[in-house]
PDB file of N, CA and C in Angstrom:
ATOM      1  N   UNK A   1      -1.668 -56.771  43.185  1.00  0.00           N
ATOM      2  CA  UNK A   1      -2.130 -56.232  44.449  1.00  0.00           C
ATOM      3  C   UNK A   1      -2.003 -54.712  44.421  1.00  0.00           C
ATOM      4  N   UNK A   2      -2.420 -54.400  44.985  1.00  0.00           N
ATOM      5  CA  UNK A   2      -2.515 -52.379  45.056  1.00  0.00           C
ATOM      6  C   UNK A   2      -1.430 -52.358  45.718  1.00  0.00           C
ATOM      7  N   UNK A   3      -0.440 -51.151  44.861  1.00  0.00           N
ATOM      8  CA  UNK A   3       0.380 -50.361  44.916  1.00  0.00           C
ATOM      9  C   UNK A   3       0.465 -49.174  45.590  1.00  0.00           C
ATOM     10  N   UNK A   4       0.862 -48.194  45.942  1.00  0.00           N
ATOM     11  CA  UNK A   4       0.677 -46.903  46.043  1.00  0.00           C
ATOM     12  C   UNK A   4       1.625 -46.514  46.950  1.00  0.00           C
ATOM     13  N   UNK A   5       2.645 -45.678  46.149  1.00  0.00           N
ATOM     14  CA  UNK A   5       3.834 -45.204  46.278  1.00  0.00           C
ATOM     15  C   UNK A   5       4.267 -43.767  46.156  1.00  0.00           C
ATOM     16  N   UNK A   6       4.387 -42.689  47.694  1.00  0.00           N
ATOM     17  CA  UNK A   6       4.381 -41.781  47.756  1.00  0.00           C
ATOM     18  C   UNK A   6       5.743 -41.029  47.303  1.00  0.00           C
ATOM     19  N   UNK A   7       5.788 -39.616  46.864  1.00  0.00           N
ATOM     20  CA  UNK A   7       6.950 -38.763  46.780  1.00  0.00           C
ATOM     21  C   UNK A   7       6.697 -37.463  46.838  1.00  0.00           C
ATOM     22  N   UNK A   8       7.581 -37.101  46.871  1.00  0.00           N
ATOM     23  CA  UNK A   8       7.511 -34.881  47.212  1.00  0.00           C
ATOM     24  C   UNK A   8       7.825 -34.739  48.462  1.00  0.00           C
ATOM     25  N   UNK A   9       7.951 -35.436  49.762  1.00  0.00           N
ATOM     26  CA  UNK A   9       8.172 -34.541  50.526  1.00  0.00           C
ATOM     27  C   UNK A   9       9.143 -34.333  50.755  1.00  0.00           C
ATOM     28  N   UNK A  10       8.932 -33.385  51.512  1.00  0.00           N
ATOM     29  CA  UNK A  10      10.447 -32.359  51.743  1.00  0.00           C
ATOM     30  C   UNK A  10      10.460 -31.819  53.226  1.00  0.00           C
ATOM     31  N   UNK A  11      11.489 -31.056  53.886  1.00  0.00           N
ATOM     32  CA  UNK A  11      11.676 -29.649  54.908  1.00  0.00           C
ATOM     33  C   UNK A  11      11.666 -28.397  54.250  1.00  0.00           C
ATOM     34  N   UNK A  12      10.922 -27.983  54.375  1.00  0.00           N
ATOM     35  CA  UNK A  12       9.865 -26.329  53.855  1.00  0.00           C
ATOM     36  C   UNK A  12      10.144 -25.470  55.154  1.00  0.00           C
ATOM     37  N   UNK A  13      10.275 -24.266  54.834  1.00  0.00           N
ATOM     38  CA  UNK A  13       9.672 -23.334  56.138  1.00  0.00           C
ATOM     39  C   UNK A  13       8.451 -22.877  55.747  1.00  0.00           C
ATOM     40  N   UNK A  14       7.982 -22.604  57.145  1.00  0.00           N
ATOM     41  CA  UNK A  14       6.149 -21.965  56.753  1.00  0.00           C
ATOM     42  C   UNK A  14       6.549 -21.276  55.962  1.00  0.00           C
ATOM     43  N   UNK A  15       5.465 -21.469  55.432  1.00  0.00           N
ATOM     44  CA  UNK A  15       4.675 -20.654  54.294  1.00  0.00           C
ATOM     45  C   UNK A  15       4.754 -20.811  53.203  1.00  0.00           C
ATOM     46  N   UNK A  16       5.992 -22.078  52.910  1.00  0.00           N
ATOM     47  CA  UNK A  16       5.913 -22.524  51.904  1.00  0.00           C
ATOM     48  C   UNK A  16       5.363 -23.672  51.343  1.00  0.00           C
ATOM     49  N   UNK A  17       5.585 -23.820  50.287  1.00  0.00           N
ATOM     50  CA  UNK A  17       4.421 -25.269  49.683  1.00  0.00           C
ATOM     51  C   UNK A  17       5.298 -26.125  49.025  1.00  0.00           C
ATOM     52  N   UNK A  18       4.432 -27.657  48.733  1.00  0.00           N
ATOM     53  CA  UNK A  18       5.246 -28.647  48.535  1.00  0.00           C
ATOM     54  C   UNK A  18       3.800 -29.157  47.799  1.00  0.00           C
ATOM     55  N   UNK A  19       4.191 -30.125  46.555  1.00  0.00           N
ATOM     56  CA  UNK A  19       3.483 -31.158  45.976  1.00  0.00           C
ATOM     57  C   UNK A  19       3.883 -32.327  46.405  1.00  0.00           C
ATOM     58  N   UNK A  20       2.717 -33.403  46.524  1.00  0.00           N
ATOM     59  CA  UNK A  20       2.784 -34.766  46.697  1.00  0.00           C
ATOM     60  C   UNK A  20       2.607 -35.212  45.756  1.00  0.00           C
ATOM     61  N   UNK A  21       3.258 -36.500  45.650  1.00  0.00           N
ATOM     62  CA  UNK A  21       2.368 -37.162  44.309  1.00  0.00           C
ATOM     63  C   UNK A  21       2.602 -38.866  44.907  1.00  0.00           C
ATOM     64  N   UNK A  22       1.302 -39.854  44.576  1.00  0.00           N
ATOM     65  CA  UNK A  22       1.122 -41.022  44.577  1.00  0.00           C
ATOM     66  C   UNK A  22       0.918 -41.812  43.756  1.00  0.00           C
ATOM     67  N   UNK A  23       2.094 -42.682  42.829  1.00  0.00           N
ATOM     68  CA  UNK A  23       1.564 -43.229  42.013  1.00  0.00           C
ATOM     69  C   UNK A  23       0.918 -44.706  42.359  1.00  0.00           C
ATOM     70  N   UNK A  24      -0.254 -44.800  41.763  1.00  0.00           N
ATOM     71  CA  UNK A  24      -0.857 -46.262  42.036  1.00  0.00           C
ATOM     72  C   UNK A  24      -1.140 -47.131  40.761  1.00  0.00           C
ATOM     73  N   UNK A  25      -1.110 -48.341  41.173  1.00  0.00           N
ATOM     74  CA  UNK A  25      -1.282 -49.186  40.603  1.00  0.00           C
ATOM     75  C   UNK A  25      -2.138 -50.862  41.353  1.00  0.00           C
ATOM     76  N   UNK A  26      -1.940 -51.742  40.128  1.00  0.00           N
ATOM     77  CA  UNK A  26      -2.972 -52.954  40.458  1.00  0.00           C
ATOM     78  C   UNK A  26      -4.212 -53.193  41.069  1.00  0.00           C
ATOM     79  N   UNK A  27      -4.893 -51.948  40.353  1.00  0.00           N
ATOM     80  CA  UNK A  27      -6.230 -51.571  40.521  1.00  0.00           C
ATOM     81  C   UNK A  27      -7.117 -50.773  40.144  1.00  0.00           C
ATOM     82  N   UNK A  28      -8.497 -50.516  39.496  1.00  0.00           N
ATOM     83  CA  UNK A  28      -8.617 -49.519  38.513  1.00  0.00           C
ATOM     84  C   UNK A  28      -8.633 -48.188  39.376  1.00  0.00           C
ATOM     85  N   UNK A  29      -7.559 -47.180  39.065  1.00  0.00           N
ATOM     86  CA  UNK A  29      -7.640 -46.187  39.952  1.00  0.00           C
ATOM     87  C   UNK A  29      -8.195 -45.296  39.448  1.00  0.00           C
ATOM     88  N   UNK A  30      -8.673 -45.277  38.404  1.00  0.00           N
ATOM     89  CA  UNK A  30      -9.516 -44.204  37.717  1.00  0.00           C
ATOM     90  C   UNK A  30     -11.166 -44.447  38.332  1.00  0.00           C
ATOM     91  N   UNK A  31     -11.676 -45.626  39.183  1.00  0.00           N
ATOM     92  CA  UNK A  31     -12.484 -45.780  38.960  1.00  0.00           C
ATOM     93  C   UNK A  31     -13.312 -45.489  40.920  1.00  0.00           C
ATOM     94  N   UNK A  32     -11.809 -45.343  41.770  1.00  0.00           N
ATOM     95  CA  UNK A  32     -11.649 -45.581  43.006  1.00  0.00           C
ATOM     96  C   UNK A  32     -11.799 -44.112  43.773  1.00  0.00           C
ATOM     97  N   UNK A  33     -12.219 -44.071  45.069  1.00  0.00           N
ATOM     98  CA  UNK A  33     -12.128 -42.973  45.792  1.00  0.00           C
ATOM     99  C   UNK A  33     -10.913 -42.926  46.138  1.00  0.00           C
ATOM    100  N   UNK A  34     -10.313 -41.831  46.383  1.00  0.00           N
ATOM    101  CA  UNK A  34      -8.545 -41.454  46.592  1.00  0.00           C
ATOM    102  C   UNK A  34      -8.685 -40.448  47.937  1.00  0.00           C
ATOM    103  N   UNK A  35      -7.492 -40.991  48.772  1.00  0.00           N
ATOM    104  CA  UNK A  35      -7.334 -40.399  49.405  1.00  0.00           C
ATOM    105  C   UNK A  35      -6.175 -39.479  50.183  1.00  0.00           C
ATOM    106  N   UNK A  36      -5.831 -38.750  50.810  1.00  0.00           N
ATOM    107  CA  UNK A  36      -4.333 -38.101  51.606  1.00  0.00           C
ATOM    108  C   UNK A  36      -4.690 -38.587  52.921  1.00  0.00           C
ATOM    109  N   UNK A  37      -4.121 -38.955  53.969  1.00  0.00           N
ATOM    110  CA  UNK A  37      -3.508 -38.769  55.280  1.00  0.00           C
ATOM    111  C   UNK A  37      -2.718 -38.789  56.026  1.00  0.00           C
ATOM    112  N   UNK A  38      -2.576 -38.513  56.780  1.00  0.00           N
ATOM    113  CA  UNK A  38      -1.579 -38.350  57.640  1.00  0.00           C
ATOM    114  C   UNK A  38      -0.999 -38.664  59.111  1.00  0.00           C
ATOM    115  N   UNK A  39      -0.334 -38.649  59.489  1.00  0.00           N
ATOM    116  CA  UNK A  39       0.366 -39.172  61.210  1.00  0.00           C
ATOM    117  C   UNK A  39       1.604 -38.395  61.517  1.00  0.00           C
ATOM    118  N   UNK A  40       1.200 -37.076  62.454  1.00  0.00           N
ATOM    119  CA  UNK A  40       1.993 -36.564  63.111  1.00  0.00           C
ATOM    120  C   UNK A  40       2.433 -37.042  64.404  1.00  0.00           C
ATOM    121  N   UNK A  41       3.831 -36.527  64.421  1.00  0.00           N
ATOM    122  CA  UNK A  41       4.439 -37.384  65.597  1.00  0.00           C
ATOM    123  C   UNK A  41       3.514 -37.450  66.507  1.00  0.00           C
ATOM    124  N   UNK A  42       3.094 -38.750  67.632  1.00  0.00           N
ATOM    125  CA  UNK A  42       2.895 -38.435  68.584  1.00  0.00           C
ATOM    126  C   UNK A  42       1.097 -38.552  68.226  1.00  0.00           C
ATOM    127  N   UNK A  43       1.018 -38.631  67.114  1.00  0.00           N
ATOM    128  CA  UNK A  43      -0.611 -38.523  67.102  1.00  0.00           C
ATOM    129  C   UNK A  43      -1.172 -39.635  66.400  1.00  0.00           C
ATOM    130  N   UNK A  44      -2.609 -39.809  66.254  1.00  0.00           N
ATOM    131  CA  UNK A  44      -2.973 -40.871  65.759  1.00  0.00           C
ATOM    132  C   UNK A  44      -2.984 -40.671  64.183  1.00  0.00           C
ATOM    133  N   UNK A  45      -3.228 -41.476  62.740  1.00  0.00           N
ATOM    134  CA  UNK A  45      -3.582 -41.287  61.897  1.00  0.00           C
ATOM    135  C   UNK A  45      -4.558 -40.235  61.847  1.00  0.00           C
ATOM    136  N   UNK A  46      -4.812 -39.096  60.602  1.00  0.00           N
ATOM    137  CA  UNK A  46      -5.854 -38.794  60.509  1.00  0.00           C
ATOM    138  C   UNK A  46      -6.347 -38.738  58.749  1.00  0.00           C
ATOM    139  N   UNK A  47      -7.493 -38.120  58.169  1.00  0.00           N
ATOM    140  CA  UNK A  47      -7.646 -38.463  57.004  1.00  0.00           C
ATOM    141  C   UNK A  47      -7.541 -36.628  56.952  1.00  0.00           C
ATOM    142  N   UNK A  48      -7.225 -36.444  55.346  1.00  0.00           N
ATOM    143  CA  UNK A  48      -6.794 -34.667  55.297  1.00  0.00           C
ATOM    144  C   UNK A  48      -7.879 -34.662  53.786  1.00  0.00           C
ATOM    145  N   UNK A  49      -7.973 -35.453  52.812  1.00  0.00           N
ATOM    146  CA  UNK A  49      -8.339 -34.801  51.715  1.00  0.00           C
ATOM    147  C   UNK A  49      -8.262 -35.897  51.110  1.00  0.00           C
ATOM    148  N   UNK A  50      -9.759 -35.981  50.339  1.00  0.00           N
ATOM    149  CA  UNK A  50     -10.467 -37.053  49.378  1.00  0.00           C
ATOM    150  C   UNK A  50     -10.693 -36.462  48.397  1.00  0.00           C
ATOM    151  N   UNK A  51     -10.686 -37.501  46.967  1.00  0.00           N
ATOM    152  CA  UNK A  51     -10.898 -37.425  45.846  1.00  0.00           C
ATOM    153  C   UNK A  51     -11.789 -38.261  44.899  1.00  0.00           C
ATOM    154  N   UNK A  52     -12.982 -38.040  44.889  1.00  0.00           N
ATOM    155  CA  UNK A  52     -14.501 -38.953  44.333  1.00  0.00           C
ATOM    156  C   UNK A  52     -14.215 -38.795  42.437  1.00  0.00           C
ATOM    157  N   UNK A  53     -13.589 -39.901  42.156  1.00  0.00           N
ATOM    158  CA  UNK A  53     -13.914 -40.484  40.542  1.00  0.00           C
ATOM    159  C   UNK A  53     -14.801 -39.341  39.795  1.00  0.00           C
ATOM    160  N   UNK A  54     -15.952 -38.971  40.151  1.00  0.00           N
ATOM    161  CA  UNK A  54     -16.196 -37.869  39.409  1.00  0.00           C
ATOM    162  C   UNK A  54     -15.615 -36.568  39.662  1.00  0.00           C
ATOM    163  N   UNK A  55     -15.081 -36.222  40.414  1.00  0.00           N
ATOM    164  CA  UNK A  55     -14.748 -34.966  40.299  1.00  0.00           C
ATOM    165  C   UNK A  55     -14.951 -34.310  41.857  1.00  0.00           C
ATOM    166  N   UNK A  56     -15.475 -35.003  42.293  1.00  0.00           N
ATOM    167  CA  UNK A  56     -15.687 -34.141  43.919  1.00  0.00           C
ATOM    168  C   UNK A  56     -14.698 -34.070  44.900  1.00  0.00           C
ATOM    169  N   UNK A  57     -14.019 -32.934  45.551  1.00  0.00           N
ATOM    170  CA  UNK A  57     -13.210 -33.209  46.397  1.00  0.00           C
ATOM    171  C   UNK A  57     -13.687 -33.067  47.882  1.00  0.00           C
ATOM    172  N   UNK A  58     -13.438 -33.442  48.654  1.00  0.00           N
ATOM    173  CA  UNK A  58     -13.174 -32.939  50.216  1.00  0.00           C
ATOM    174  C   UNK A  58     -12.298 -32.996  50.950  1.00  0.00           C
ATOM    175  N   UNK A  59     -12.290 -32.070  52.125  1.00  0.00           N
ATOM    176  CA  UNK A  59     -11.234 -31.178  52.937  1.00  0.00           C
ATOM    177  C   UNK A  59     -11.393 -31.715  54.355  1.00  0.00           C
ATOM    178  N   UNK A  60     -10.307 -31.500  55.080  1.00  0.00           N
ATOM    179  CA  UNK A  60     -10.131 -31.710  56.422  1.00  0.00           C
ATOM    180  C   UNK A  60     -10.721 -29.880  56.582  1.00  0.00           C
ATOM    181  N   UNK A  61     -11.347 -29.746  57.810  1.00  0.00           N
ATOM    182  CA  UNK A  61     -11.323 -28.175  58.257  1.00  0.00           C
ATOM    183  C   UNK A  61      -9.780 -27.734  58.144  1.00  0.00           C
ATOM    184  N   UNK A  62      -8.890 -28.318  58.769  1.00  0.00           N
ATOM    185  CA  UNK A  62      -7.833 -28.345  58.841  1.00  0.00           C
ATOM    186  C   UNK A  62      -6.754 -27.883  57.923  1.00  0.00           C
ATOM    187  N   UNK A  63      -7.055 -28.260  56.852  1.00  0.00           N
ATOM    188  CA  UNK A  63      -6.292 -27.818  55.604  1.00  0.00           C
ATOM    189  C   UNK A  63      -7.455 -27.171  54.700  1.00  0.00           C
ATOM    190  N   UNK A  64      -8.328 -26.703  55.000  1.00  0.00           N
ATOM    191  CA  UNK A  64      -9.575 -26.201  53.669  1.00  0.00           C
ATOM    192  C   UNK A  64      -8.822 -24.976  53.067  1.00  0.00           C
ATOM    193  N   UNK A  65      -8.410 -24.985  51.703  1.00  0.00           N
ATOM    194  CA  UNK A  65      -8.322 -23.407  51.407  1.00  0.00           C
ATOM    195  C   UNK A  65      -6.177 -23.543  51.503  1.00  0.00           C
ATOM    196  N   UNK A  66      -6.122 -24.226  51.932  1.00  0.00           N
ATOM    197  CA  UNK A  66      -4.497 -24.492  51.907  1.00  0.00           C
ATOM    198  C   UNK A  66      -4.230 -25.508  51.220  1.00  0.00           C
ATOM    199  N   UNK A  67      -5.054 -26.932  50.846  1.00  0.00           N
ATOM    200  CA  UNK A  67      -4.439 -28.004  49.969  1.00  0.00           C
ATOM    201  C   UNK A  67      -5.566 -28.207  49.057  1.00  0.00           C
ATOM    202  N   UNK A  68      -4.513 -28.498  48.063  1.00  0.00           N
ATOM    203  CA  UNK A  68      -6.003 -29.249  46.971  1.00  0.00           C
ATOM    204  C   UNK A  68      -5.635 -30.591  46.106  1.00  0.00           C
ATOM    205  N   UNK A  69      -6.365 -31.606  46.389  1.00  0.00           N
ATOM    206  CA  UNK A  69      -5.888 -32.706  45.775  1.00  0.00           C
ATOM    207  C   UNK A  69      -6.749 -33.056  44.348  1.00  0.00           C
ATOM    208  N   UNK A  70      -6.037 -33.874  44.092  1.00  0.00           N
ATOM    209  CA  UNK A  70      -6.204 -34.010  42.520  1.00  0.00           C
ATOM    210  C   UNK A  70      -5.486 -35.310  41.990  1.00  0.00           C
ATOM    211  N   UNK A  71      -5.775 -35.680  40.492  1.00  0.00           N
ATOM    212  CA  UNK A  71      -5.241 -37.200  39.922  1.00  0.00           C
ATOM    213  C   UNK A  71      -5.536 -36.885  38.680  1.00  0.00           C
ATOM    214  N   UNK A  72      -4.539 -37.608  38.007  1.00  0.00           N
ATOM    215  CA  UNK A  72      -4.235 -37.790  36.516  1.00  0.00           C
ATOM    216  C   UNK A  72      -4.482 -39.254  36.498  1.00  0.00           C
ATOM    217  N   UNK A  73      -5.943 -39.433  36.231  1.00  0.00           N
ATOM    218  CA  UNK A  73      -6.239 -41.303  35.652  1.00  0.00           C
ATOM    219  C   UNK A  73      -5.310 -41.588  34.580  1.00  0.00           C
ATOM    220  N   UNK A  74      -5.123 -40.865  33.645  1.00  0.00           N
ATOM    221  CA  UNK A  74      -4.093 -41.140  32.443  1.00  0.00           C
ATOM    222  C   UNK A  74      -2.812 -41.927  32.975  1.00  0.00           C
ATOM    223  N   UNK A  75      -2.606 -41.282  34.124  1.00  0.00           N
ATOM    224  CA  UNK A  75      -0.731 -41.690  34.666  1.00  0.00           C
ATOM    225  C   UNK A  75      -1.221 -42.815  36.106  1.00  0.00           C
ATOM    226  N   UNK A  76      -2.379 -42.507  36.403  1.00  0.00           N
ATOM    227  CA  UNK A  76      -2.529 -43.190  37.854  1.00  0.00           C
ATOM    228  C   UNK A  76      -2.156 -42.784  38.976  1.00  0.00           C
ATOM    229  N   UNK A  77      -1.995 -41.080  39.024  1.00  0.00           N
ATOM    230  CA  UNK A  77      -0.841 -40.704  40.068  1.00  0.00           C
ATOM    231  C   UNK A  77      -1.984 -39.826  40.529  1.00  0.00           C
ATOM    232  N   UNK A  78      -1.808 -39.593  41.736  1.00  0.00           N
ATOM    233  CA  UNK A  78      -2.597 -38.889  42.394  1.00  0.00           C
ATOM    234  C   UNK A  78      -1.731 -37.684  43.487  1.00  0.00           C
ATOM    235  N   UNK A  79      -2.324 -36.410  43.143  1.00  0.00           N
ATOM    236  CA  UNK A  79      -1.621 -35.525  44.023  1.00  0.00           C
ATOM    237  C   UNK A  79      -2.211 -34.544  44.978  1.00  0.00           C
ATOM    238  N   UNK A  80      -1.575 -33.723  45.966  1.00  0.00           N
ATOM    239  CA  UNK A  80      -1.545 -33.380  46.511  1.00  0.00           C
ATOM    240  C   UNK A  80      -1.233 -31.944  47.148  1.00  0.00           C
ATOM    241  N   UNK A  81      -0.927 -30.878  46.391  1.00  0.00           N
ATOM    242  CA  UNK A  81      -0.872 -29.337  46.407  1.00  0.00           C
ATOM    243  C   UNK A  81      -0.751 -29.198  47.938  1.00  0.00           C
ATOM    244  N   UNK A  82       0.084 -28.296  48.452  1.00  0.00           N
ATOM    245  CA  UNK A  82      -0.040 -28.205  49.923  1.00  0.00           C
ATOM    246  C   UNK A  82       0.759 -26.686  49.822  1.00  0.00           C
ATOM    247  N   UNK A  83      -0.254 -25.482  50.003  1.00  0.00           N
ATOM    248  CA  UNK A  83       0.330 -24.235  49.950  1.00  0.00           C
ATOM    249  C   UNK A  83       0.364 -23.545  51.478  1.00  0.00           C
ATOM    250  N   UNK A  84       1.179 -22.498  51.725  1.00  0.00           N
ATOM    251  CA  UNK A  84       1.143 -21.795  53.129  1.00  0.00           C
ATOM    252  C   UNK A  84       0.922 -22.567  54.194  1.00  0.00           C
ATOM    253  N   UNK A  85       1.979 -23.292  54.265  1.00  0.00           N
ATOM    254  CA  UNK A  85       2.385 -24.576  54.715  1.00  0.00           C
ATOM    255  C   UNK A  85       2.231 -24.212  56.724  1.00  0.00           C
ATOM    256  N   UNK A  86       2.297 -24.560  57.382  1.00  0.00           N
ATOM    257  CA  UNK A  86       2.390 -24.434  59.074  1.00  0.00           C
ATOM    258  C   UNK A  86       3.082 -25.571  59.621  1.00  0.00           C
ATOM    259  N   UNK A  87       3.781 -25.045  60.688  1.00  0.00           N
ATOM    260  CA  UNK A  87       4.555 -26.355  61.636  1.00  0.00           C
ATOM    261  C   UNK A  87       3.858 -26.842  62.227  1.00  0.00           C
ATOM    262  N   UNK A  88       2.443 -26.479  61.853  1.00  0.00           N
ATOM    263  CA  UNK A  88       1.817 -28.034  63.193  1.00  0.00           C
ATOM    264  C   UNK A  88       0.976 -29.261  61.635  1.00  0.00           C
ATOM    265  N   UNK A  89       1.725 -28.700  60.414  1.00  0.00           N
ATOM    266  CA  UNK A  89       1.310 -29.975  59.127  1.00  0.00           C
ATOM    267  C   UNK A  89       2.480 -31.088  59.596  1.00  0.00           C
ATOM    268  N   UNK A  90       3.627 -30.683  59.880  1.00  0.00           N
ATOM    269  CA  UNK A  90       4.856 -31.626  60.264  1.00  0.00           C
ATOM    270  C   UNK A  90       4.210 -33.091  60.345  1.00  0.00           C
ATOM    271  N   UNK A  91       4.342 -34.133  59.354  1.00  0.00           N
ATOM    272  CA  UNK A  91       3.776 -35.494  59.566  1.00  0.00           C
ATOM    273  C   UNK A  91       4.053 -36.343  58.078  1.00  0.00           C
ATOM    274  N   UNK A  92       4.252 -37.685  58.680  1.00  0.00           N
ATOM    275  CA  UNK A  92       4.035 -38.651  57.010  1.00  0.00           C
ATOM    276  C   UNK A  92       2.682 -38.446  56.610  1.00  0.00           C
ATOM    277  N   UNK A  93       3.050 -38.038  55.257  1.00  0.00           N
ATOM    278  CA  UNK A  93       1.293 -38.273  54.239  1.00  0.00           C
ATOM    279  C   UNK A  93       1.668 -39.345  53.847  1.00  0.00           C
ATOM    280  N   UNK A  94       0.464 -39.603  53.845  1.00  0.00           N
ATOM    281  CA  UNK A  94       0.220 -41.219  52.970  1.00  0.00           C
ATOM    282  C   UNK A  94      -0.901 -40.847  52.139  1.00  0.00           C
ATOM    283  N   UNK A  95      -0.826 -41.419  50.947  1.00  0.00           N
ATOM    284  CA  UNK A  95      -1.447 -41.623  49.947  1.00  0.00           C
ATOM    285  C   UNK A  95      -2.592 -43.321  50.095  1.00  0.00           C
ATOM    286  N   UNK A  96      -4.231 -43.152  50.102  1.00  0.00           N
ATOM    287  CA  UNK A  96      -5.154 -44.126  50.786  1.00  0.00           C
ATOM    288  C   UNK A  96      -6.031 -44.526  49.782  1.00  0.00           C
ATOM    289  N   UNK A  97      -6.184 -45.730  49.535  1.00  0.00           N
ATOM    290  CA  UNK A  97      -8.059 -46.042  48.725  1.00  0.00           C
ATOM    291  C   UNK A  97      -8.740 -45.771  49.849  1.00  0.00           C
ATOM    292  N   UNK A  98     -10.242 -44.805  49.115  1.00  0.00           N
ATOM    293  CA  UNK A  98     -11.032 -45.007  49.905  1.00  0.00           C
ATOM    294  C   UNK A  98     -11.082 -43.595  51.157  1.00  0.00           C
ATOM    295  N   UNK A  99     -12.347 -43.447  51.275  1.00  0.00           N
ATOM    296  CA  UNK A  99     -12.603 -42.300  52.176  1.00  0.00           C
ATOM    297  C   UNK A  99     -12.145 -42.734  53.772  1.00  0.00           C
ATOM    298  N   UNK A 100     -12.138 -41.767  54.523  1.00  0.00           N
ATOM    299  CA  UNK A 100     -11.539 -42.009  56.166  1.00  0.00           C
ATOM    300  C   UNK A 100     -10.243 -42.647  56.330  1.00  0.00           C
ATOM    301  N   UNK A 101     -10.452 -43.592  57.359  1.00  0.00           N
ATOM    302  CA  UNK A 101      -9.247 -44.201  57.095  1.00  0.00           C
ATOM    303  C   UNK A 101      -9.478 -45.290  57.193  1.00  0.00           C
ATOM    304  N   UNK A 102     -10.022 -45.794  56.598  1.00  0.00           N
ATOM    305  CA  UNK A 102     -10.177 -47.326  56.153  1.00  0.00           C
ATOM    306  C   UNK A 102      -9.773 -47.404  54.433  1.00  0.00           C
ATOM    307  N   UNK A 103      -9.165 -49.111  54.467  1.00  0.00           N
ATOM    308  CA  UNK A 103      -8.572 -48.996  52.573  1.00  0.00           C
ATOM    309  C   UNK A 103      -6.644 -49.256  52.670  1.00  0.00           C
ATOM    310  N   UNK A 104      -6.325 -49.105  52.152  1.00  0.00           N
ATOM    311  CA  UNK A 104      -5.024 -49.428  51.294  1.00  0.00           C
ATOM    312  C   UNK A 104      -4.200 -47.641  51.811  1.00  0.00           C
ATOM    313  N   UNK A 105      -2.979 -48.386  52.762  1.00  0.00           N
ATOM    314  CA  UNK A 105      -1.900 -47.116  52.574  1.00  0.00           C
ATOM    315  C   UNK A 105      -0.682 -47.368  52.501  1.00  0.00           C
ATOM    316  N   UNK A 106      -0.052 -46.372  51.703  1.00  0.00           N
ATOM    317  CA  UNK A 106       1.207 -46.670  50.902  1.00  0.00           C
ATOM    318  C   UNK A 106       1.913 -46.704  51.917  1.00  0.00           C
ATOM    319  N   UNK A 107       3.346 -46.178  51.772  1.00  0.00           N
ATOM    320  CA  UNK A 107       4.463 -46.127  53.097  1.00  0.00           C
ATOM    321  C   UNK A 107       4.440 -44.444  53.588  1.00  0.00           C
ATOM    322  N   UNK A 108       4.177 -43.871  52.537  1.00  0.00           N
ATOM    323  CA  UNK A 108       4.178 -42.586  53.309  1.00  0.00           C
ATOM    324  C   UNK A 108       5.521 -41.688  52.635  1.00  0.00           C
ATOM    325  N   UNK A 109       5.533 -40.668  53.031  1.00  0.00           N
ATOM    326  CA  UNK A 109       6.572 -39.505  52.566  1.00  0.00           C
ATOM    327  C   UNK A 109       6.405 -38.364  54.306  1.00  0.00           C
ATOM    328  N   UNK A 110       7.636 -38.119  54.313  1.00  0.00           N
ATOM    329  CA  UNK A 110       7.751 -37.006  55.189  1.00  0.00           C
ATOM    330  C   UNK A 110       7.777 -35.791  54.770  1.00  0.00           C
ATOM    331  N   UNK A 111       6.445 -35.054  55.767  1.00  0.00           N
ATOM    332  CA  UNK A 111       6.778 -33.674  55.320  1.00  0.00           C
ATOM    333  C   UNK A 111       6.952 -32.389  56.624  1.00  0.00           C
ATOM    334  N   UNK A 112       8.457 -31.591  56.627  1.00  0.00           N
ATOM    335  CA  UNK A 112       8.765 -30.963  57.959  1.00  0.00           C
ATOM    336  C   UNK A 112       8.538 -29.831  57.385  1.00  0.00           C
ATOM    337  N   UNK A 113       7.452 -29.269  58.517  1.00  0.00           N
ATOM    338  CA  UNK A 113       7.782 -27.544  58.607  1.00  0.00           C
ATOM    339  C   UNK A 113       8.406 -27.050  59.635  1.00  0.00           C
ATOM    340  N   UNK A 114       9.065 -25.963  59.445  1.00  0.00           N
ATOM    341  CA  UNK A 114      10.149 -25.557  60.589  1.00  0.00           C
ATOM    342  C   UNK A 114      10.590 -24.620  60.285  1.00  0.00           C
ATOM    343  N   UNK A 115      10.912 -23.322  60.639  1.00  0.00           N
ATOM    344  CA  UNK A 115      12.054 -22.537  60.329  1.00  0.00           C
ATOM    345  C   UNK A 115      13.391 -23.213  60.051  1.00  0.00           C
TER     346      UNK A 115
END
């Protein structure tokens, strides 16, 4: 059954950055759309940043130009770059098959910004 098991987060102060990483399994993930999202307190799920098997990425407006995701098919792990970080990112990422938010999500990792 699909796997997908988040790590990296941390408590950062702005402006700083943090890597995610998701490793997946029981499924060809080399072959799958990949995804990041997220759930800040208090808010609904949202989707932040996709990753298309060939090579294409896309961005939330939200994070454009601050995160960049990415995957190593070799390892199955899929990551997540998150630079010049802000306290309103404060939320579990989850690591997703699949564009939006529909698909497969892991448990999630916390990530706090804060002074």
């Amino acid at each position: 059954q699909v796997q997908l098991v988040e790590s990296g987060g941390d408590s950062v102060q702005p402006g700083g950055s943090l890597r995610l990483s998701c490793a997946a399994s029981g499924f060809p993930f080399g072959t799958y759309y990949m995804s990041w999202g997220r759930q800040a307190p208090g808010n609904q799920r949202e989707w932040v940043a996709g990753d298309n098997p060939r090579g294409r990425t896309d961005y939330a407006d939200s994070v454009k130009g601050r995160f960049t995701i990415s995957r190593d098919n070799n390892k199955n792990i899929l990551y997540l770059q998150m630079n010049s970080l802000k306290p309103e990112y404060t939320a579990v990422y989850y690591c997703k098959t699949g564009s939006g938010l529909s698909g497969n999500w892991g448990q999630g990792t916390q990530v706090t910004v804060s002074p």
